[in-house]
Protein backbone atom coordinates (compact mmCIF):
# COMPACT_ATOMS: atom_id res chain seq x y z
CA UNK A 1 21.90 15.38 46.72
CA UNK A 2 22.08 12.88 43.86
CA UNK A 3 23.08 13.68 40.28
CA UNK A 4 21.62 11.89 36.97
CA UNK A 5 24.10 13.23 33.93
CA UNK A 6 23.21 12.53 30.67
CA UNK A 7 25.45 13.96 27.51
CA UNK A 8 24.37 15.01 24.40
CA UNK A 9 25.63 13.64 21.13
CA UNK A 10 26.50 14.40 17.56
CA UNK A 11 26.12 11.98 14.58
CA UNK A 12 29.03 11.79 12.34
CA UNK A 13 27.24 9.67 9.55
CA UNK A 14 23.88 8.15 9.05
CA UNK A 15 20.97 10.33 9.43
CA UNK A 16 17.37 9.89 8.95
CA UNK A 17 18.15 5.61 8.48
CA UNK A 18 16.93 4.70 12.37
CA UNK A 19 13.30 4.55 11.84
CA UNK A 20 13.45 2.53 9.04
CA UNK A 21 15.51 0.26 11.21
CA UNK A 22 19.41 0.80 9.53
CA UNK A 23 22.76 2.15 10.91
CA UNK A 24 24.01 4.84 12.11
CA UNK A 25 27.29 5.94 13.69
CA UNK A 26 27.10 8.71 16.57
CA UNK A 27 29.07 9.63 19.47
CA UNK A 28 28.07 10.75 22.80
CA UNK A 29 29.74 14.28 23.46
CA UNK A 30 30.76 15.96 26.32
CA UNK A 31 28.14 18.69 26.63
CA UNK A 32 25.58 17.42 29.71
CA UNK A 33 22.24 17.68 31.04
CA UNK A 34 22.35 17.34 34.97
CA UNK A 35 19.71 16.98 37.56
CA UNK A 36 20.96 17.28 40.90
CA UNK A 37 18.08 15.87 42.86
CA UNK A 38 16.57 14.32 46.23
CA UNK A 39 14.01 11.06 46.22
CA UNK A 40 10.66 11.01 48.25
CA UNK A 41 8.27 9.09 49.11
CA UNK A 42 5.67 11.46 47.97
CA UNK A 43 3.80 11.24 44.70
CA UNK A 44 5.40 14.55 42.79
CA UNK A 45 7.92 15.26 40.88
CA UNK A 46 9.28 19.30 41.17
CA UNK A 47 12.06 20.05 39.21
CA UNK A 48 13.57 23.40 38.24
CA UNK A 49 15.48 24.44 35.07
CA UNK A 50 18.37 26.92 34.91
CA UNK A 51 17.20 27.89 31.33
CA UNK A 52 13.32 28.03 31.89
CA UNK A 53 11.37 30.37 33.52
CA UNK A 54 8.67 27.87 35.10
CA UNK A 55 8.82 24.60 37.00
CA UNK A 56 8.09 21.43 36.04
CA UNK A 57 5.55 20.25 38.22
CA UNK A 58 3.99 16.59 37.98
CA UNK A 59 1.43 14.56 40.23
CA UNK A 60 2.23 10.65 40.29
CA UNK A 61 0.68 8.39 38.45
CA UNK A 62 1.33 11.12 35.48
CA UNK A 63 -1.23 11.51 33.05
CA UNK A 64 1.66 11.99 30.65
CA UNK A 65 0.66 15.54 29.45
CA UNK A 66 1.92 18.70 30.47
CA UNK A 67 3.00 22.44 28.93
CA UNK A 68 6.30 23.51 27.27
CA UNK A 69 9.51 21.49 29.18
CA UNK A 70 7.21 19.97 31.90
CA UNK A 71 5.57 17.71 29.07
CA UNK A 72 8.76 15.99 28.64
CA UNK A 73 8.88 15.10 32.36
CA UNK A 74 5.49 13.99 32.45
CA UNK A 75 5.90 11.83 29.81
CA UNK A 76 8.90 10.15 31.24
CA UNK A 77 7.22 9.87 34.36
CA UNK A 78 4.17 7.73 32.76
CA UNK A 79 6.35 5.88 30.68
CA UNK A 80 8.35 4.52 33.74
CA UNK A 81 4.83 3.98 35.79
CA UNK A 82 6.73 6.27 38.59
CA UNK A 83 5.18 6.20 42.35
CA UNK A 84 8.05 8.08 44.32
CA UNK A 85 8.61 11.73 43.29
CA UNK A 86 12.15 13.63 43.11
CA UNK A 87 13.01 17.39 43.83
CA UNK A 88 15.66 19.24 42.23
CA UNK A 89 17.33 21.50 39.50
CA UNK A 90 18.34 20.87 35.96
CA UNK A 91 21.09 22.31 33.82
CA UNK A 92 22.68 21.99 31.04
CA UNK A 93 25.42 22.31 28.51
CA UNK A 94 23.78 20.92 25.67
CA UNK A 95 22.39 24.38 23.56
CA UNK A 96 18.70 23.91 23.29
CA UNK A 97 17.24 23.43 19.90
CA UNK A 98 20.67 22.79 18.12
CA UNK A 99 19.83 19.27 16.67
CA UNK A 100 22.69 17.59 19.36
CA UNK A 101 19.55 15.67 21.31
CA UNK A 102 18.77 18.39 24.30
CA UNK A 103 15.46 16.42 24.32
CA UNK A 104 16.87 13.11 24.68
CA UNK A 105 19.38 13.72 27.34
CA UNK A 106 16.72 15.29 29.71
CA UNK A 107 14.72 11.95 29.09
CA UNK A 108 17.31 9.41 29.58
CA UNK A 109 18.68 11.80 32.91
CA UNK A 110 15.26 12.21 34.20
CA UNK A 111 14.51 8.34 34.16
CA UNK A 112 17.86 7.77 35.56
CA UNK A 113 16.70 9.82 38.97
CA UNK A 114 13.41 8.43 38.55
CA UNK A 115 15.54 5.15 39.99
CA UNK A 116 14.95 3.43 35.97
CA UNK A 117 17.34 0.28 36.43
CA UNK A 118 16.79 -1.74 33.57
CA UNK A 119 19.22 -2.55 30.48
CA UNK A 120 20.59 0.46 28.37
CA UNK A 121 18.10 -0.96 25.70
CA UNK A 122 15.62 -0.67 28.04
CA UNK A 123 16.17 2.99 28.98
CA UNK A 124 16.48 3.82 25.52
CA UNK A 125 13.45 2.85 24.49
CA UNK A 126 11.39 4.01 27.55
CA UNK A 127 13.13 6.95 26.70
CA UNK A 128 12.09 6.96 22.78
CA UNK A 129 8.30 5.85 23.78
CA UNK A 130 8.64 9.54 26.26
CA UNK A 131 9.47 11.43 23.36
CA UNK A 132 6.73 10.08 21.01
CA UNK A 133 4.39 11.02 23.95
CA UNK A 134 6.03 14.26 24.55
CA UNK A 135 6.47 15.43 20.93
CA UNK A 136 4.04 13.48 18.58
CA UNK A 137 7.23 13.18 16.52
CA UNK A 138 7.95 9.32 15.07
CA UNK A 139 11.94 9.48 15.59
CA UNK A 140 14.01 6.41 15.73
CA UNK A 141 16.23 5.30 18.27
CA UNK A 142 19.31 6.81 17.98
CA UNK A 143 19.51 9.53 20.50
CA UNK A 144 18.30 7.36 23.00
CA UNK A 145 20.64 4.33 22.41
CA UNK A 146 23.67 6.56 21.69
CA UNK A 147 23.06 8.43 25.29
CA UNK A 148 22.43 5.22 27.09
CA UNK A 149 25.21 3.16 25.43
CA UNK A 150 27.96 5.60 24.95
CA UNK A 151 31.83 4.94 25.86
CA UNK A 152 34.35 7.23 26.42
CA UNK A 153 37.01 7.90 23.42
CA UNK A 154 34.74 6.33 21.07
CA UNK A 155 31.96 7.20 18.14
CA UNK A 156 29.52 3.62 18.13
CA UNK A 157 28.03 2.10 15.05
CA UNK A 158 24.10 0.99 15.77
CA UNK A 159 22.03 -1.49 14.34
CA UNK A 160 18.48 0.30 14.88
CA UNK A 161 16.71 -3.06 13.85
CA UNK A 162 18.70 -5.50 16.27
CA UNK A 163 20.12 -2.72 18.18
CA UNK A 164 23.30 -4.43 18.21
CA UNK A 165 25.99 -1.75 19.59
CA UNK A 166 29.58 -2.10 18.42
CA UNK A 167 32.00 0.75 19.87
CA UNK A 168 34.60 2.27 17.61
CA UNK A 169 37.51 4.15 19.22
CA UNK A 170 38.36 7.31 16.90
CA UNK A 171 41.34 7.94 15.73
CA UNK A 172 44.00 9.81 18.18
CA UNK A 173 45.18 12.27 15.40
CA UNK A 174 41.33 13.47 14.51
CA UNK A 175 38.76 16.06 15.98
CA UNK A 176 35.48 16.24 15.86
CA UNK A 177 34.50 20.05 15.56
CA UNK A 178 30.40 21.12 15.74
CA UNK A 179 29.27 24.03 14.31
CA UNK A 180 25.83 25.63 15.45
CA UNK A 181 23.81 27.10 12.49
CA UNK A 182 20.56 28.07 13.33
CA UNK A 183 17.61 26.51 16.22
CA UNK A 184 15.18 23.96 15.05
CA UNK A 185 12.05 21.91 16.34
CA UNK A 186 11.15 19.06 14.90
CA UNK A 187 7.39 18.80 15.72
CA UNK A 188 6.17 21.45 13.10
CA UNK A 189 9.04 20.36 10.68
CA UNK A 190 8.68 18.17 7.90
CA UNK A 191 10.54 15.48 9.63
CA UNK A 192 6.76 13.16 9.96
CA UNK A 193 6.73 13.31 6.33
CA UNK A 194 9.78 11.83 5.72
CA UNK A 195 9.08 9.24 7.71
CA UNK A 196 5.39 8.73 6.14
CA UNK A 197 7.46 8.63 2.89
CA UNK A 198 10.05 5.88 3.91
CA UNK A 199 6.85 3.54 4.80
CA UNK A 200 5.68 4.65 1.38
CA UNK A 201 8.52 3.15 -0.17
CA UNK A 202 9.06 0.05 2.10
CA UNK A 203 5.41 -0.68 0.81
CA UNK A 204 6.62 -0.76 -2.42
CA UNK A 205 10.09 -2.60 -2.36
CA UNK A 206 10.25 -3.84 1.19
CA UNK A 207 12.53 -2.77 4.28
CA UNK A 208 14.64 0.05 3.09
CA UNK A 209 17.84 -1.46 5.41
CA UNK A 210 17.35 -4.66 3.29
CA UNK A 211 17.09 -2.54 0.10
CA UNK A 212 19.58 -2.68 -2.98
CA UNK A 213 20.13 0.73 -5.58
CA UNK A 214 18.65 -1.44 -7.98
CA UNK A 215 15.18 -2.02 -6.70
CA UNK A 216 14.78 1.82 -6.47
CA UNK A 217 13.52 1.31 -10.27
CA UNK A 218 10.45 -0.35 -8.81
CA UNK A 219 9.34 3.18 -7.52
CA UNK A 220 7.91 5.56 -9.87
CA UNK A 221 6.88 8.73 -7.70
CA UNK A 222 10.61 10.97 -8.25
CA UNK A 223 9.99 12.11 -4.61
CA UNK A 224 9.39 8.79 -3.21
CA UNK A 225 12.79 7.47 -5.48
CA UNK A 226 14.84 10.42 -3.78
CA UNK A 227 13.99 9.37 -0.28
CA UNK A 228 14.47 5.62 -0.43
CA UNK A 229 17.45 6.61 -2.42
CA UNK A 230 19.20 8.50 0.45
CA UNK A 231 18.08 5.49 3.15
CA UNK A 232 19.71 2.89 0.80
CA UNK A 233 22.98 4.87 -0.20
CA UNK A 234 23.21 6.40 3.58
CA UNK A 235 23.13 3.19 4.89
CA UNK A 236 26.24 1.72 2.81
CA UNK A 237 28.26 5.30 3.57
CA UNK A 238 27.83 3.94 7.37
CA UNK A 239 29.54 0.27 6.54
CA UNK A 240 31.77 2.36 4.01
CA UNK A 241 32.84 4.83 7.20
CA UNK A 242 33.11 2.47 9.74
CA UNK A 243 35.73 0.41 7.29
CA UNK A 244 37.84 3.17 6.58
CA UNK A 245 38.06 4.44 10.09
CA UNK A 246 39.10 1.36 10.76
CA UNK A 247 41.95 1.40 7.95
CA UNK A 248 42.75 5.06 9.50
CA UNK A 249 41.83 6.15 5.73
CA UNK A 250 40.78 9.38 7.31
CA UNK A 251 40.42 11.08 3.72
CA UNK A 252 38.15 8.25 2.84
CA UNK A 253 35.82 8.78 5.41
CA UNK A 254 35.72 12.56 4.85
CA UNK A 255 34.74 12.17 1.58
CA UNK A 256 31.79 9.73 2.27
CA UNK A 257 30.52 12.86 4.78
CA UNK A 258 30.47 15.02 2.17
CA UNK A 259 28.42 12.41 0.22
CA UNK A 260 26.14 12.44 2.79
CA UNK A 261 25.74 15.65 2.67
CA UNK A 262 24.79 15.75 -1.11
CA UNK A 263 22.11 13.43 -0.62
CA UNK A 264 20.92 14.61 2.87
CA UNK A 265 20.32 18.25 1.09
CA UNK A 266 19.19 16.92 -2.68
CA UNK A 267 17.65 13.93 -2.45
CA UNK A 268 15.96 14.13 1.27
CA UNK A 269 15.80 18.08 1.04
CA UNK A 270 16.26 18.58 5.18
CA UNK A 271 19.14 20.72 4.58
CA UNK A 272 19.34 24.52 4.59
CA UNK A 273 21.11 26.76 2.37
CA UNK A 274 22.99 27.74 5.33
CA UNK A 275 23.70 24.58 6.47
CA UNK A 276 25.48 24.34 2.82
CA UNK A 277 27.26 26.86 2.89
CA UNK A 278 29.00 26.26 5.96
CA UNK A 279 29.66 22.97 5.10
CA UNK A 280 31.06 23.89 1.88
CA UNK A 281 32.88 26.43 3.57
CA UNK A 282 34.50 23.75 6.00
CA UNK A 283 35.14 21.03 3.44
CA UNK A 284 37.54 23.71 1.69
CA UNK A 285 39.16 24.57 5.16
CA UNK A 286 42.74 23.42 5.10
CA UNK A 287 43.07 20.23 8.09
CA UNK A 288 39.07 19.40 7.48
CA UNK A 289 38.87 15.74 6.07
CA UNK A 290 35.13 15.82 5.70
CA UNK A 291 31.63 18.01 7.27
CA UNK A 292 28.53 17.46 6.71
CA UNK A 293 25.04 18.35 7.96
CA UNK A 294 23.82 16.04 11.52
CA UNK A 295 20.56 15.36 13.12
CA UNK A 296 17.35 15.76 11.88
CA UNK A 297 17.98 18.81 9.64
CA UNK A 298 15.79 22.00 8.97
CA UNK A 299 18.46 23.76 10.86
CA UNK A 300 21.02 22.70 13.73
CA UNK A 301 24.14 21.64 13.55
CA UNK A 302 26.92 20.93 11.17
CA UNK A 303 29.80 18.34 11.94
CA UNK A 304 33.37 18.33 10.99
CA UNK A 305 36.18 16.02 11.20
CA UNK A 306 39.59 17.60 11.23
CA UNK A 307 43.21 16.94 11.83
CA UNK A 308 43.91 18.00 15.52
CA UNK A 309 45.61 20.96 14.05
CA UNK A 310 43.07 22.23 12.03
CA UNK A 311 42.18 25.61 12.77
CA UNK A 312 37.70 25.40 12.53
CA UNK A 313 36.00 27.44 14.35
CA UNK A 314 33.48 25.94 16.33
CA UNK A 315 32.65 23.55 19.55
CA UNK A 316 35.29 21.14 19.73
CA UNK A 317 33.81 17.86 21.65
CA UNK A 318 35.58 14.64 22.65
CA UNK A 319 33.29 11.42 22.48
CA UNK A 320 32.02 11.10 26.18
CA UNK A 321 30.83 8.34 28.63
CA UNK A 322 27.07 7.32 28.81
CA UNK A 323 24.35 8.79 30.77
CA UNK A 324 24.85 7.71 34.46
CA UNK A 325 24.05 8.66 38.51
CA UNK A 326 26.63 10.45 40.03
């Protein structure tokens, strides 16, 4: 038997800037999806899942479409053009519907045993083009990328227009702690709109990433204002992050998560009210430098980062290697 391992991965600042082509900065953590698996030479791909009650059955070529977790196999399996099926079982560590990429990981692993050998660009975005097919859901790049393109010991910043890569080690002294608030979808979420929005306001003052506070004036829907607002101002906290990780100005950096925060909740509204709490909760927790909300929002996950002391409850995760065939 073979083995395609993919991890998850949890974004410690920049969310909701990749399809609109800015930066983020996420780390690949060490929670998995694995399919242990056997190649064939016939045209079907049978898969089990530890943590679904049906198989995932799909006839080669794929028509792409299928029901519940089999749609995101069939989807992969058209993207990639597959001939030769695989058999095998999937599990994983990654908690399903948590906002830490569950979705992304099965892609990236499931193209991996599908024998996928181009770039880690190129996976990533066969992967992305599987989960606009599987979902109907316009997200960026990230999850993809960040899976693909991960490095042990170390968060990444990404340039989702160039998708230049530039691996950033994190400190020794910090933690990264995740805390799970509540399950979420995107498809059914308000996540499209946002991204309908963002193309509203590019239309009106040009590529967000390219975008200045000042031209914001230039946009005179208050909704419309709020969201290019957060895209412009998210997108400086990332160059503002990455230089004060790199000063170890740990403080620094917590505070621009907590910014982040602020204008993920107020001016893009994907928060919850739960979501802050918690993460007002945890930026008054002695040892916590900075938490904020991650993902996509409308539930999911909240990320802190702490002295290695700090007493948080929560999944502790270390920034792990990329996806890979084991």
């Amino acid at each position: 038997m073979m083995r395609a391992v993919a991890p998850g991965r949890v974004n410690l600042i920049g969310d909701h800037t990749d399809y609109t082509g800015g930066l983020v900065f996420p780390m690949a953590i060490d929670r998995f999806t694995t399919i242990e698996f056997e190649r064939s030479h016939e045209p079907l791909i049978r898969l089990r899942s530890h943590d679904e009650p049906n198989e995932a059955i799909v006839q080669l070529p794929s028509s792409g479409e299928g029901r519940g977790w089999a749609r995101y196999i069939a989807a992969v399996a058209r993207e990639c053009d597959s001939k030769n099926g695989i058999t095998g079982e999937i599990s994983t560590t990654i908690p399903i519907g948590s906002g830490l990429s569950s979705s992304a990981a099965l892609e990236v692993a499931t193209l991996l045993a599908l024998g996928f050998t181009g770039s880690a660009s190129e996976l990533a975005q066969t992967a992305r083009r599987a989960e606009h097919r599987a979902t109907g859901v316009p997200t960026g790049i990230m999850d993809q990328l960040c899976i693909a393109s991960a490095r042990e010991g170390h968060a990444m910043l990404i340039d989702c227009a160039s998708l230049a890569i530039e691996h950033v080690a994190l400190p020794p002294e910090t933690r990264v702690i995740v805390q799970f608030i509540a399950n979420r979808t995107l498809e059914g979420s308000q996540y499209s709109q946002r991204v309908q929005q963002c193309a509203v306001a590019e239309n009106l003052i040009g590529a967000l990433r390219l975008a200045n506070p000042e031209s914001l004036e230039k946009i005179n829907d208050p909704t419309i204002r709020a969201r290019a607002r957060h895209v412009i101002t998210e997108n400086q906290r990332v160059r503002e992050f990455l230089r004060a990780l790199r000063q170890n100005d740990l403080h620094g950096a917590g505070r621009l998560m907590k910014q982040s925060h602020e204008s993920l909740a107020v001016d893009y509204e994907v928060s919850t009210s739960v979501m802050n709490e918690a993460v007002a909760k945890l930026q008054k927790t002695p040892g916590v430098f900075g938490a904020r909300m991650t993902g996509g929002g409308f539930g999911g996950c909240v990320v802190a980062l702490c002295e290695s002391g700090a007493k948080v409850d929560g999944w502790r995760v270390s920034a792990a290697r990329a996806a890979h065939l084991a």
